[in-house]
Protein backbone atom coordinates (compact mmCIF):
# COMPACT_ATOMS: atom_id res chain seq x y z
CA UNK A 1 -25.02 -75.56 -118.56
CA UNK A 2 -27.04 -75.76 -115.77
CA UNK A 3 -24.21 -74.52 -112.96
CA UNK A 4 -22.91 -71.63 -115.79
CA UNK A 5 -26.88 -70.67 -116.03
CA UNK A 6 -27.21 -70.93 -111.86
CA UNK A 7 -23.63 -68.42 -111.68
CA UNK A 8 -25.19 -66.19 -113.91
CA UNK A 9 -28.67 -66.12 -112.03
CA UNK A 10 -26.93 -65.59 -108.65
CA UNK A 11 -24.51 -62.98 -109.78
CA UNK A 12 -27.72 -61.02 -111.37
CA UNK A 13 -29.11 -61.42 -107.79
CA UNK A 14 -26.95 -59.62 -105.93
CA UNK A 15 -26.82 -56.00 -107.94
CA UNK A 16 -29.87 -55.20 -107.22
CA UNK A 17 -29.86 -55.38 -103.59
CA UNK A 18 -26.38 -53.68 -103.22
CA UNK A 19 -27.80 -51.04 -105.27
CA UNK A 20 -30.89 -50.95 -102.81
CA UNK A 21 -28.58 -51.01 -99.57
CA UNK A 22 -26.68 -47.99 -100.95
CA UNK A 23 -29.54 -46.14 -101.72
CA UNK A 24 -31.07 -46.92 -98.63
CA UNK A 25 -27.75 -45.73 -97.06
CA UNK A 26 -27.59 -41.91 -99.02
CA UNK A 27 -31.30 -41.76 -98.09
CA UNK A 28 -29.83 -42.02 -94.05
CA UNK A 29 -26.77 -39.90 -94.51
CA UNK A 30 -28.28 -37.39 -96.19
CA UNK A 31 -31.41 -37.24 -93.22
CA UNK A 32 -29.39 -37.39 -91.18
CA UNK A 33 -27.27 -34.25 -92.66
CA UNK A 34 -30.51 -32.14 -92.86
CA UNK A 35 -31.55 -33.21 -89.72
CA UNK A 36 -27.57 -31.99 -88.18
CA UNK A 37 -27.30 -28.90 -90.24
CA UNK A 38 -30.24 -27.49 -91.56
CA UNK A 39 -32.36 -28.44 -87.89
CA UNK A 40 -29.43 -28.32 -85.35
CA UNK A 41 -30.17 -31.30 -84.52
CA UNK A 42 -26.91 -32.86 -82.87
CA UNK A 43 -26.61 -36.19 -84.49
CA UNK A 44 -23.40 -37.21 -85.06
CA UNK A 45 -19.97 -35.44 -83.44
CA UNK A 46 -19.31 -33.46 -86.54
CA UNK A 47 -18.20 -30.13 -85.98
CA UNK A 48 -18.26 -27.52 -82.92
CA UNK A 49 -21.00 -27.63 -80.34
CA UNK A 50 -23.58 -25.27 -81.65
CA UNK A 51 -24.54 -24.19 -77.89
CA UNK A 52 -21.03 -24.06 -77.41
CA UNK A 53 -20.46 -21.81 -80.24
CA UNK A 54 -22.98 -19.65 -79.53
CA UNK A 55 -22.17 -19.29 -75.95
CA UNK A 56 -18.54 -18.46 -76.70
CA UNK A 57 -19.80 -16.09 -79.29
CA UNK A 58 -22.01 -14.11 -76.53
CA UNK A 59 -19.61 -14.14 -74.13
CA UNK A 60 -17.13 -12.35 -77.23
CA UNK A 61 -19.83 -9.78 -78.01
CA UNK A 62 -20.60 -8.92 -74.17
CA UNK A 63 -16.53 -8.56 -74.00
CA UNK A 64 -16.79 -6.33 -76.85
CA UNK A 65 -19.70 -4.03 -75.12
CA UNK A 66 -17.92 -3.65 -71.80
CA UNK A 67 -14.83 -2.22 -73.70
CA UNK A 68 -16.82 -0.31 -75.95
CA UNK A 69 -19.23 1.15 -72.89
CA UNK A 70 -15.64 2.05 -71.29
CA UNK A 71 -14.65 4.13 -74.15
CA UNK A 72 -17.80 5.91 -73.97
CA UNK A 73 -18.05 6.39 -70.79
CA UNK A 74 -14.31 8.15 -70.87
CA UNK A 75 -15.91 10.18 -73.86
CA UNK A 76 -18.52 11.32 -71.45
CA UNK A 77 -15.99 11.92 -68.86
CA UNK A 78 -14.47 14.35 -71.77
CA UNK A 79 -18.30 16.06 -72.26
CA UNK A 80 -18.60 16.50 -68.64
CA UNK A 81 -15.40 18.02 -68.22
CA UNK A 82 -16.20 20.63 -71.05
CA UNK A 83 -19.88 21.48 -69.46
CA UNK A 84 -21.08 19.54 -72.82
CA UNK A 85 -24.21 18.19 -70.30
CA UNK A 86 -26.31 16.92 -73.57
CA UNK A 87 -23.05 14.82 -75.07
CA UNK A 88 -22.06 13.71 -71.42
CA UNK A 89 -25.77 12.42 -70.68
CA UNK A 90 -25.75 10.89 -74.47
CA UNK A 91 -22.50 9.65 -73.46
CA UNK A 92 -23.14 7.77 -69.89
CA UNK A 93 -26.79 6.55 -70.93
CA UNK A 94 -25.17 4.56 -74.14
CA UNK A 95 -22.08 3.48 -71.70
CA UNK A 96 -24.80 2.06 -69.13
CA UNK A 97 -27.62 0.47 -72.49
CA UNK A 98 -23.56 -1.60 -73.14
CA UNK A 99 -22.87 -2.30 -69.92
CA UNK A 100 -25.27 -1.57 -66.69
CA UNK A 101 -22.50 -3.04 -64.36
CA UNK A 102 -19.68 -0.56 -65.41
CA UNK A 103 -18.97 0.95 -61.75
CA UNK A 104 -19.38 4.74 -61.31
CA UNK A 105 -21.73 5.08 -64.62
CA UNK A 106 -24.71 5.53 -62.74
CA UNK A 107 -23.61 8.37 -60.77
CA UNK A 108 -21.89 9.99 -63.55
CA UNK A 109 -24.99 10.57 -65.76
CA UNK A 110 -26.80 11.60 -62.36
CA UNK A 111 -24.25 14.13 -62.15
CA UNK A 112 -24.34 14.87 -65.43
CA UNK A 113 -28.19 15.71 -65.14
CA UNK A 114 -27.82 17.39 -61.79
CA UNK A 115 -24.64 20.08 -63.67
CA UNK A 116 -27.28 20.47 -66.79
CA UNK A 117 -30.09 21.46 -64.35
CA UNK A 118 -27.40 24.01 -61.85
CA UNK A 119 -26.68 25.04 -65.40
CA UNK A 120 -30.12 26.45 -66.26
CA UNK A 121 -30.57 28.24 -62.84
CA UNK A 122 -27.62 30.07 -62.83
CA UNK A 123 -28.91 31.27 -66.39
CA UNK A 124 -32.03 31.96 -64.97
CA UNK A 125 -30.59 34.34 -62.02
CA UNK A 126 -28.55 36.17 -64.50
CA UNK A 127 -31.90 37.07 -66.07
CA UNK A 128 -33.20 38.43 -63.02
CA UNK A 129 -30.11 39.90 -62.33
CA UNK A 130 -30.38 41.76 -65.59
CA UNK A 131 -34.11 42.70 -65.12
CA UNK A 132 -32.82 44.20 -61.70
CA UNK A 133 -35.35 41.31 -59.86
CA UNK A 134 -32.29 41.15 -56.70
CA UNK A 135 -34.80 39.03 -54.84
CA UNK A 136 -35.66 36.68 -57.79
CA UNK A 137 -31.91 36.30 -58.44
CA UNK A 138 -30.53 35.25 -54.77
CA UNK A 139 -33.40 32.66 -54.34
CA UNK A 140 -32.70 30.80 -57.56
CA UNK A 141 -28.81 31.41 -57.33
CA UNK A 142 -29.39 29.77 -53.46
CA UNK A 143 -30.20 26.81 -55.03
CA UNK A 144 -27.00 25.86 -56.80
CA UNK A 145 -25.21 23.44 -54.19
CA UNK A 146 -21.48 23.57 -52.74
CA UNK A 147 -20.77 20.44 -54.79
CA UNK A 148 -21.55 22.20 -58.05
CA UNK A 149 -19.12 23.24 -61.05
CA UNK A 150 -21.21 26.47 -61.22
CA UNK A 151 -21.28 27.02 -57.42
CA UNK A 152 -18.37 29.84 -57.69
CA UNK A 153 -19.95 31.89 -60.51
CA UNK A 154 -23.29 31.82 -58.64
CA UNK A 155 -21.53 33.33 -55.37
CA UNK A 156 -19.93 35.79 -57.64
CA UNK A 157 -23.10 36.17 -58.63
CA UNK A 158 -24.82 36.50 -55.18
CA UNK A 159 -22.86 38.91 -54.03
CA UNK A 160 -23.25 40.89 -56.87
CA UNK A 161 -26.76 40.65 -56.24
CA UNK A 162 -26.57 41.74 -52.82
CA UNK A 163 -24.57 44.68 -53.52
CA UNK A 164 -27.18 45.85 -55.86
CA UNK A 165 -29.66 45.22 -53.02
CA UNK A 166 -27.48 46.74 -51.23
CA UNK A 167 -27.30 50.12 -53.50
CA UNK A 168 -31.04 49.75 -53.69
CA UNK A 169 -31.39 50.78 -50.05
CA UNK A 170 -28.53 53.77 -50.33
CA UNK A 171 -30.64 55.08 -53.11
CA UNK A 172 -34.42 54.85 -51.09
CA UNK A 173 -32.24 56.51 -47.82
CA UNK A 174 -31.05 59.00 -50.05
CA UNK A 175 -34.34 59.85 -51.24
CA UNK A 176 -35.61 60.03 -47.88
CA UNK A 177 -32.71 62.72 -46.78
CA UNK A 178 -33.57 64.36 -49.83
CA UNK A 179 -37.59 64.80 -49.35
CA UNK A 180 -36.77 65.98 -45.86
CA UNK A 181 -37.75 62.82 -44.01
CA UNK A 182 -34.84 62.58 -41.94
CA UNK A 183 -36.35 60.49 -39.39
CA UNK A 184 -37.42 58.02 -41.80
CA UNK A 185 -33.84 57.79 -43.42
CA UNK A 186 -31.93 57.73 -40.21
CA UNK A 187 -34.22 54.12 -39.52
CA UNK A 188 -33.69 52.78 -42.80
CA UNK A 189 -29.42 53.42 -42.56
CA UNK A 190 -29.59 52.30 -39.00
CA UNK A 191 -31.59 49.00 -40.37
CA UNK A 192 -28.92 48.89 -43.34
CA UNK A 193 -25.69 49.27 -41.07
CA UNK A 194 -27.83 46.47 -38.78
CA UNK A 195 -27.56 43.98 -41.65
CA UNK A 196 -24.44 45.02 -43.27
CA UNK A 197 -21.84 46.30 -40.74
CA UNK A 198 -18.92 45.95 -42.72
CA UNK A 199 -20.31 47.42 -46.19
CA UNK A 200 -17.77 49.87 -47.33
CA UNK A 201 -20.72 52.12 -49.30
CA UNK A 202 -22.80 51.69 -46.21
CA UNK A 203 -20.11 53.11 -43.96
CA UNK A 204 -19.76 55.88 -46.08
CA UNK A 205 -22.95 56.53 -46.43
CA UNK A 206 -22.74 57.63 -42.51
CA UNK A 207 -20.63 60.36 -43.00
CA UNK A 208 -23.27 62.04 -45.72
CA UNK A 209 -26.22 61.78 -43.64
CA UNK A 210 -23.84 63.07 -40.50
CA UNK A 211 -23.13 65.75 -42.93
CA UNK A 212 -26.55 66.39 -43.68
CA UNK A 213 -27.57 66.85 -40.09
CA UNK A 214 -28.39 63.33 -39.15
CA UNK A 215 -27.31 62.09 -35.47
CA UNK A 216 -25.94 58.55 -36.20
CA UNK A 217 -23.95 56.42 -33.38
CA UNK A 218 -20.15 55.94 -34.23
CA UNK A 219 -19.77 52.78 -35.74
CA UNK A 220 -18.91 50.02 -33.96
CA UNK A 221 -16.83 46.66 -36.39
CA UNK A 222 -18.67 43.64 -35.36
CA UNK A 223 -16.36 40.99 -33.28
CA UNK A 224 -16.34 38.94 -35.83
CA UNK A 225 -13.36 40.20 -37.45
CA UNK A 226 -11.14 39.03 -34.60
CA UNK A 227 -10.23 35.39 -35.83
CA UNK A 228 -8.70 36.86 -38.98
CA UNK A 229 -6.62 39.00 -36.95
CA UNK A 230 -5.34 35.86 -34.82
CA UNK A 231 -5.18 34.18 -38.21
CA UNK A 232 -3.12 36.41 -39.98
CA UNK A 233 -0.65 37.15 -36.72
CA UNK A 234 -0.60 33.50 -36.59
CA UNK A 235 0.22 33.06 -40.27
CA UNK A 236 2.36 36.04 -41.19
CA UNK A 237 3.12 38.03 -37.92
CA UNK A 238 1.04 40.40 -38.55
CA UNK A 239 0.05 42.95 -35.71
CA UNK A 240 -2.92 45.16 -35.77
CA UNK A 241 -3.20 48.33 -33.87
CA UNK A 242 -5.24 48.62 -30.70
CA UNK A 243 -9.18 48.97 -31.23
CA UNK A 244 -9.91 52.74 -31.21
CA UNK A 245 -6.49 53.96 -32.54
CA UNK A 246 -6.27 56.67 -34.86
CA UNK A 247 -3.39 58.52 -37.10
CA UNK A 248 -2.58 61.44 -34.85
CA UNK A 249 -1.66 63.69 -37.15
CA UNK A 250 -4.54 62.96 -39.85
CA UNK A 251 -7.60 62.46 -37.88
CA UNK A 252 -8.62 60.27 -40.09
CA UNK A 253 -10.45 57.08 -39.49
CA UNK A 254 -8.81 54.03 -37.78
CA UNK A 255 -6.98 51.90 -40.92
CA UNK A 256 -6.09 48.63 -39.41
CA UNK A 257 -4.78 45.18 -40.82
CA UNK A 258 -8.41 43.78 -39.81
CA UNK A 259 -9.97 45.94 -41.90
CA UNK A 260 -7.48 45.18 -44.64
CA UNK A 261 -7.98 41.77 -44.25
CA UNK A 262 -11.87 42.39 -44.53
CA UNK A 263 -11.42 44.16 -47.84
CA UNK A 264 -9.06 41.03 -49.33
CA UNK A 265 -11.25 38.75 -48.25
CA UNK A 266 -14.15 40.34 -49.85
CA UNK A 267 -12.31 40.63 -53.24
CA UNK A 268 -11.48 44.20 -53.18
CA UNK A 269 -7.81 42.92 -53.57
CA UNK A 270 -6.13 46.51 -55.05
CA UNK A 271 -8.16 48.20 -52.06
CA UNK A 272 -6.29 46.08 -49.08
CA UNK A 273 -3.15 46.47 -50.69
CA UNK A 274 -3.76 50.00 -50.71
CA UNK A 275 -4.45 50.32 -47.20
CA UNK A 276 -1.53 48.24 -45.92
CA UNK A 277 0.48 50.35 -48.10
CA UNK A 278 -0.68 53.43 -45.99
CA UNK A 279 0.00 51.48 -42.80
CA UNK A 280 3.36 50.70 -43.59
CA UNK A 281 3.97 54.59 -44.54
CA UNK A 282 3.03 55.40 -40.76
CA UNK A 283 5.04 52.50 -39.76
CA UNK A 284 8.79 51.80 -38.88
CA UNK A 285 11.77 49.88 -39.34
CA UNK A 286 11.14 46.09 -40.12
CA UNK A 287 7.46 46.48 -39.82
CA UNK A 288 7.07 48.76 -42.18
CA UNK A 289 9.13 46.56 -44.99
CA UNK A 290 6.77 43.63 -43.87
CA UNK A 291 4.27 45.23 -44.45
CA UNK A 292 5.07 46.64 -47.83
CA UNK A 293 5.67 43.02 -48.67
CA UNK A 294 2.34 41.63 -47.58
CA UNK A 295 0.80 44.86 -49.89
CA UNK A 296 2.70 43.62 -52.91
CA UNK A 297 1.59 39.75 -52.21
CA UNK A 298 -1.79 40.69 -52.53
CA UNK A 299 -1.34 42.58 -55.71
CA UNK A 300 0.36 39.65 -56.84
CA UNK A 301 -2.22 37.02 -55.80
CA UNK A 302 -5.02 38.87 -57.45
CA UNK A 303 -3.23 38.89 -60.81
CA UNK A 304 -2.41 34.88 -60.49
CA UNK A 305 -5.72 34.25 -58.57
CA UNK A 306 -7.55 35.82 -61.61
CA UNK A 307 -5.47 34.36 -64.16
CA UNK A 308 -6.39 31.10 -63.10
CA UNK A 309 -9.36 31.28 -62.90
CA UNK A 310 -9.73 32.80 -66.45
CA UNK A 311 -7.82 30.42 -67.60
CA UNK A 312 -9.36 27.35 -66.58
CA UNK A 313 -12.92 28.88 -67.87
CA UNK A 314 -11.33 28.89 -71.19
CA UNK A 315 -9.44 25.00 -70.59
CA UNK A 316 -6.06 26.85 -70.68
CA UNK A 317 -5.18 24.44 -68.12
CA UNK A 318 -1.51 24.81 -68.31
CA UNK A 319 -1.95 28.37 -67.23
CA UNK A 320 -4.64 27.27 -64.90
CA UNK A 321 -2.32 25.27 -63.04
CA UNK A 322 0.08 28.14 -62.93
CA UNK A 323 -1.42 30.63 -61.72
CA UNK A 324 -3.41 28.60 -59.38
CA UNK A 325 -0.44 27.15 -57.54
CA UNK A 326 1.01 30.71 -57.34
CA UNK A 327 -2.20 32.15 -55.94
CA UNK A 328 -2.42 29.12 -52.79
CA UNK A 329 1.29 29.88 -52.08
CA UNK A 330 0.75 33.85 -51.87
CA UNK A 331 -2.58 33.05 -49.82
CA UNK A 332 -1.14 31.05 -47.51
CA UNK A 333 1.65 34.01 -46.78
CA UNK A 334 -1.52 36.14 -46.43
CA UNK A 335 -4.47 34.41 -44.28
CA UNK A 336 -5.20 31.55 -46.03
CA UNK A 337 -8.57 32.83 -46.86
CA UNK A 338 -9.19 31.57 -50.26
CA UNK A 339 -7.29 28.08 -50.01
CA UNK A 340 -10.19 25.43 -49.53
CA UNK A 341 -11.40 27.67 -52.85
CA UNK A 342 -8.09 27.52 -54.79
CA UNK A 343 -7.81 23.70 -53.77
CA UNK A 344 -10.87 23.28 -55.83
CA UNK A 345 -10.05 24.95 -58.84
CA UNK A 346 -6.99 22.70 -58.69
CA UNK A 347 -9.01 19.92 -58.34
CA UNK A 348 -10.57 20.90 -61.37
CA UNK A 349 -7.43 21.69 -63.36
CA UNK A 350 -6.04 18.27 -62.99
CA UNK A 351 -9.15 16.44 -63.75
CA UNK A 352 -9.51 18.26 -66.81
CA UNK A 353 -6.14 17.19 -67.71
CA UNK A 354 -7.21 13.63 -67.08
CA UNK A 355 -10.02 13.61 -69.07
CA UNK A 356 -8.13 14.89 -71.88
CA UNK A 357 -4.92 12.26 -71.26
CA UNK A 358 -7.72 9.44 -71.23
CA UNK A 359 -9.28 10.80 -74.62
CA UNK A 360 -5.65 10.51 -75.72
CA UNK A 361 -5.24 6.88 -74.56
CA UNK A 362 -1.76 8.27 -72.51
CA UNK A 363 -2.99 6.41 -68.99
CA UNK A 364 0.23 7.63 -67.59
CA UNK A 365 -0.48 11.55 -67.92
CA UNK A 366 -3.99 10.31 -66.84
CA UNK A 367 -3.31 8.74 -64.00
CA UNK A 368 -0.96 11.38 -62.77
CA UNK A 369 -3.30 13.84 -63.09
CA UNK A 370 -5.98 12.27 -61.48
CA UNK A 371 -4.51 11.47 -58.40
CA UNK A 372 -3.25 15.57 -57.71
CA UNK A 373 -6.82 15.95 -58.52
CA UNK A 374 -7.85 14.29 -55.81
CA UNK A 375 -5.02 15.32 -53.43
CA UNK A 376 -6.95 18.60 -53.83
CA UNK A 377 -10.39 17.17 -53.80
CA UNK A 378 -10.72 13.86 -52.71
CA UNK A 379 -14.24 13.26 -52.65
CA UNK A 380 -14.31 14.05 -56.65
CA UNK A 381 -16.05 11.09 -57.91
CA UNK A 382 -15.20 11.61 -62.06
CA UNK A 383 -11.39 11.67 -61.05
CA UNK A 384 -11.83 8.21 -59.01
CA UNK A 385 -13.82 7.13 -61.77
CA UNK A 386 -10.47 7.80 -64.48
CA UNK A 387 -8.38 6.77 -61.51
CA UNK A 388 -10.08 3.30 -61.47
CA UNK A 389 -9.98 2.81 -65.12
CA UNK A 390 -6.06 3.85 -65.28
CA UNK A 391 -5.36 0.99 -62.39
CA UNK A 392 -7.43 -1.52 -64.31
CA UNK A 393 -5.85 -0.14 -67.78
CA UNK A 394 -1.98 -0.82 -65.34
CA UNK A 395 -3.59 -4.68 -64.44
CA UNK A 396 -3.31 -5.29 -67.91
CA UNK A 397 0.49 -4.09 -68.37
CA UNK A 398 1.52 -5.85 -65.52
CA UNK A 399 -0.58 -9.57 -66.73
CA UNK A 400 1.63 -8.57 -70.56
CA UNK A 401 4.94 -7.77 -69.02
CA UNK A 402 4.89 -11.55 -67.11
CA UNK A 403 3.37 -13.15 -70.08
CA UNK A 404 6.48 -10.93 -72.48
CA UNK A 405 9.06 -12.61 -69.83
CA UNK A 406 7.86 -15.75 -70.17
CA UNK A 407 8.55 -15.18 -74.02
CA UNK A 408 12.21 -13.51 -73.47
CA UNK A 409 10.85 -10.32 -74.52
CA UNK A 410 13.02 -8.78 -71.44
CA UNK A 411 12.92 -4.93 -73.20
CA UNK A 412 9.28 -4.95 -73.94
CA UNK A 413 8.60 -6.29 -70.15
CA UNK A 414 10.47 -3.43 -68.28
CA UNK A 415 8.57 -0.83 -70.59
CA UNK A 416 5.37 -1.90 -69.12
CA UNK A 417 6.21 -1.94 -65.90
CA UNK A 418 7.68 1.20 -65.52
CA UNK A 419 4.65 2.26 -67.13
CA UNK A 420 2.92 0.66 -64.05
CA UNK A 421 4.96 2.10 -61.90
CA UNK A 422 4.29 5.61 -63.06
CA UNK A 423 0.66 5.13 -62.96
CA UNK A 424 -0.44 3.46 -59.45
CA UNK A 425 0.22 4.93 -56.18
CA UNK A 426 2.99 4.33 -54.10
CA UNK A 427 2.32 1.28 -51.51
CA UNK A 428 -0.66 -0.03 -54.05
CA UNK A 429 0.33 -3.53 -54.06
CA UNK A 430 0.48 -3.88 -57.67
CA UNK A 431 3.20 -0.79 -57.42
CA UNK A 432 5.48 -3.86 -55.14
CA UNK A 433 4.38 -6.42 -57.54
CA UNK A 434 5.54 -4.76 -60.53
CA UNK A 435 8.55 -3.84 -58.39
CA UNK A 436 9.76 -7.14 -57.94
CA UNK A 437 8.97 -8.44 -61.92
CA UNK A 438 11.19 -5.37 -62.86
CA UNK A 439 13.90 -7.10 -61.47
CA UNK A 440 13.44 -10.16 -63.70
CA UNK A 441 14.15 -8.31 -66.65
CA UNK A 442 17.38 -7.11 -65.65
């Protein structure tokens, strides 16, 4: 009895502090849960490194900014292309608040302000135009640089201005001649002439007040007009007349290539073809064909000249290109006068069709496009920018098509790299690396 009653006592013993050890055990574990996963508190190896974790989870998220601020940044490349200043400005700040390191960004929204503010002076100097304020208009017009979108409608602009200024002046000598004070308007023309020697309505003007009485010098072309006639003979064979010679038969003033060439460069396009027309009627034999052929280029190269330029207003860019290209061919068989202009409208033609290839995620057509655009103009910073973004875009072909070899994907490999291939310049050396891959496939 008494070992069966000392089992039993010693059996009874032990429960209780089992019990106790295993309660004493949840009470750790589950500290030491709370402690691991509701604190942070890094305990025991169980699960991923939180500061791990969260480390590769910011370095995912900045990942995902840079490629977002990229996409926005070509959707501001899009705005500016359109003149949309407010979208592109919207555009490049959000691209910069994703990624401040994104190369180019900074410039392009300085741009982008600098095009909004060119913008609202040339809209200004058409007001003054319109209120007749000539003076008002040519020094805010002044003020829109070379390097601006707007600078060609604000020289079209200038000059219009200063042939109103011009017509201004015609009008007060006029008046003069007309309240008797001929001394007063022979000054004022002689001032005029002075400051605009090559004025077509001031030259005429000469032969009313001669009319009228007046006793005006013969006028006398400035020298200046002797480069274009080495130009043009240069160029197209072209030979003027001696200084001082006049149609025989006529009388009539002295029409000379020169002054053709004056009128076409001015813009009075149907007016130079007009006169070399009448030059090649007084002229013979293959001269006179030549120069019935140089007439008819000029008509021609003001209707493509035009049409270009009309048509890449409107972001016809197709025709832009068209007419464009004919225009800088016909030029060139002319004087070359307008080519460093035409060059950058063509600049602008192919940028625009950049833009619009990256909006369309085709980085071939982009890429294409951006490097005529800056054949034409190569110090065009928002082509370089989608330039830079199509090479980095061709990187990432060329890192798939190695990895797709590696896999046997042979087919999908030598798409990408002719895709490469169509998008970097010849001699870039990702143009011979992609070379020799191509030949892997094969």
């Amino acid at each position: 009895m008494r070992d069966g009653s000392g089992e039993g006592k010693g059996t009874g013993s032990r429960f209780p502090t089992i019990a106790l050890v295993a309660a004493v055990i949840a009470i750790v574990l589950g500290a030491l849960a709370v402690a691991q996963f509701g604190f942070g508190v890094r305990i025991l190896p169980l699960g991923p490194d939180p500061e791990v974790e969260k480390a590769r989870q910011a370095e995912a998220e900045a990942a995902k900014a840079r490629m977002e601020a990229r996409d926005i940044n070509a959707l501001g490349l899009v705005a500016f292309q359109s003149r949309e200043w407010d979208r592109a400005i919207r555009m490049f700040k959000r691209s910069i608040e994703l990624d401040p390191s994104l190369e180019g960004i900074e410039e392009n929204l300085n741009r982008s302000k600098q095009e909004k503010k060119y913008s609202s002076i040339l809209k200004d100097g058409k007001g003054l135009l319109d209120k007749g304020d000539v003076d008002g208009a040519l020094t805010s017009l002044a003020e829109v640089p070379e390097s601006s979108v707007y600078y060609p409608e604000a020289r079209q602009l200038m000059d219009s201005a200063g042939k109103m200024q011009i017509n201004k002046e015609i009008a007060v000598i006029k008046t003069s001649l007309s309240s008797g004070r001929k001394k007063d308007a022979k000054s004022e023309y002689i001032s005029l002439l002075e400051r605009h020697p090559d004025d077509d309505a001031v030259i005429a003007l000469r032969d009313e007040l001669v009319e009228a009485g007046l006793r005006l010098e013969p006028i006398r072309r400035k020298a200046h007009a002797k480069p274009a006639e080495k130009q043009t003979v240069a160029s197209t064979g072209w030979h003027s007349p001696p200084a001082g010679r006049r149609r025989a038969k006529t009388g009539s003033p002295r029409m000379d290539i020169a002054e053709a060439l004056r009128l076409y460069e001015r813009g009075s396009f149907q007016q130079a073809a007009d006169q070399v027309m009448s030059i090649a009627r007084h002229s013979k034999g293959s001269e006179a064909g030549r120069l019935r052929s140089i007439a008819r280029r000029i008509e021609q190269f003001a209707t493509a000249f035009n049409g270009g330029k009309t048509a890449l207003e409107s972001k016809r860019l197709d025709k832009a290109e068209q007419g464009l290209s004919l225009a800088l061919r016909l030029d060139h068989g002319i004087n070359g006068y307008y080519e460093p202009r035409i060059r950058g409208y063509l600049g602008d033609t192919y940028r625009g069709r950049a833009a619009a290839a990256i909006q369309n995620t085709d980085y071939v057509l982009a890429a294409k496009s951006a490097r005529k655009a800056l054949s034409y103009r190569p110090d065009d910073h928002l082509a370089r920018t989608i330039m830079d973004k199509c090479l980095s875009v061709a990187a990432r072909y060329y890192e798939q098509a190695a990895a797709d070899i590696q896999n046997g994907e042979r087919d999908a490999a030598r798409r990408k790299l002719k895709m490469v291939l169509d998008m970097v310049p010849s001699g870039h050396q990702l143009a011979d690396k992609a070379s020799d891959l191509i030949k892997k496939t094969r």
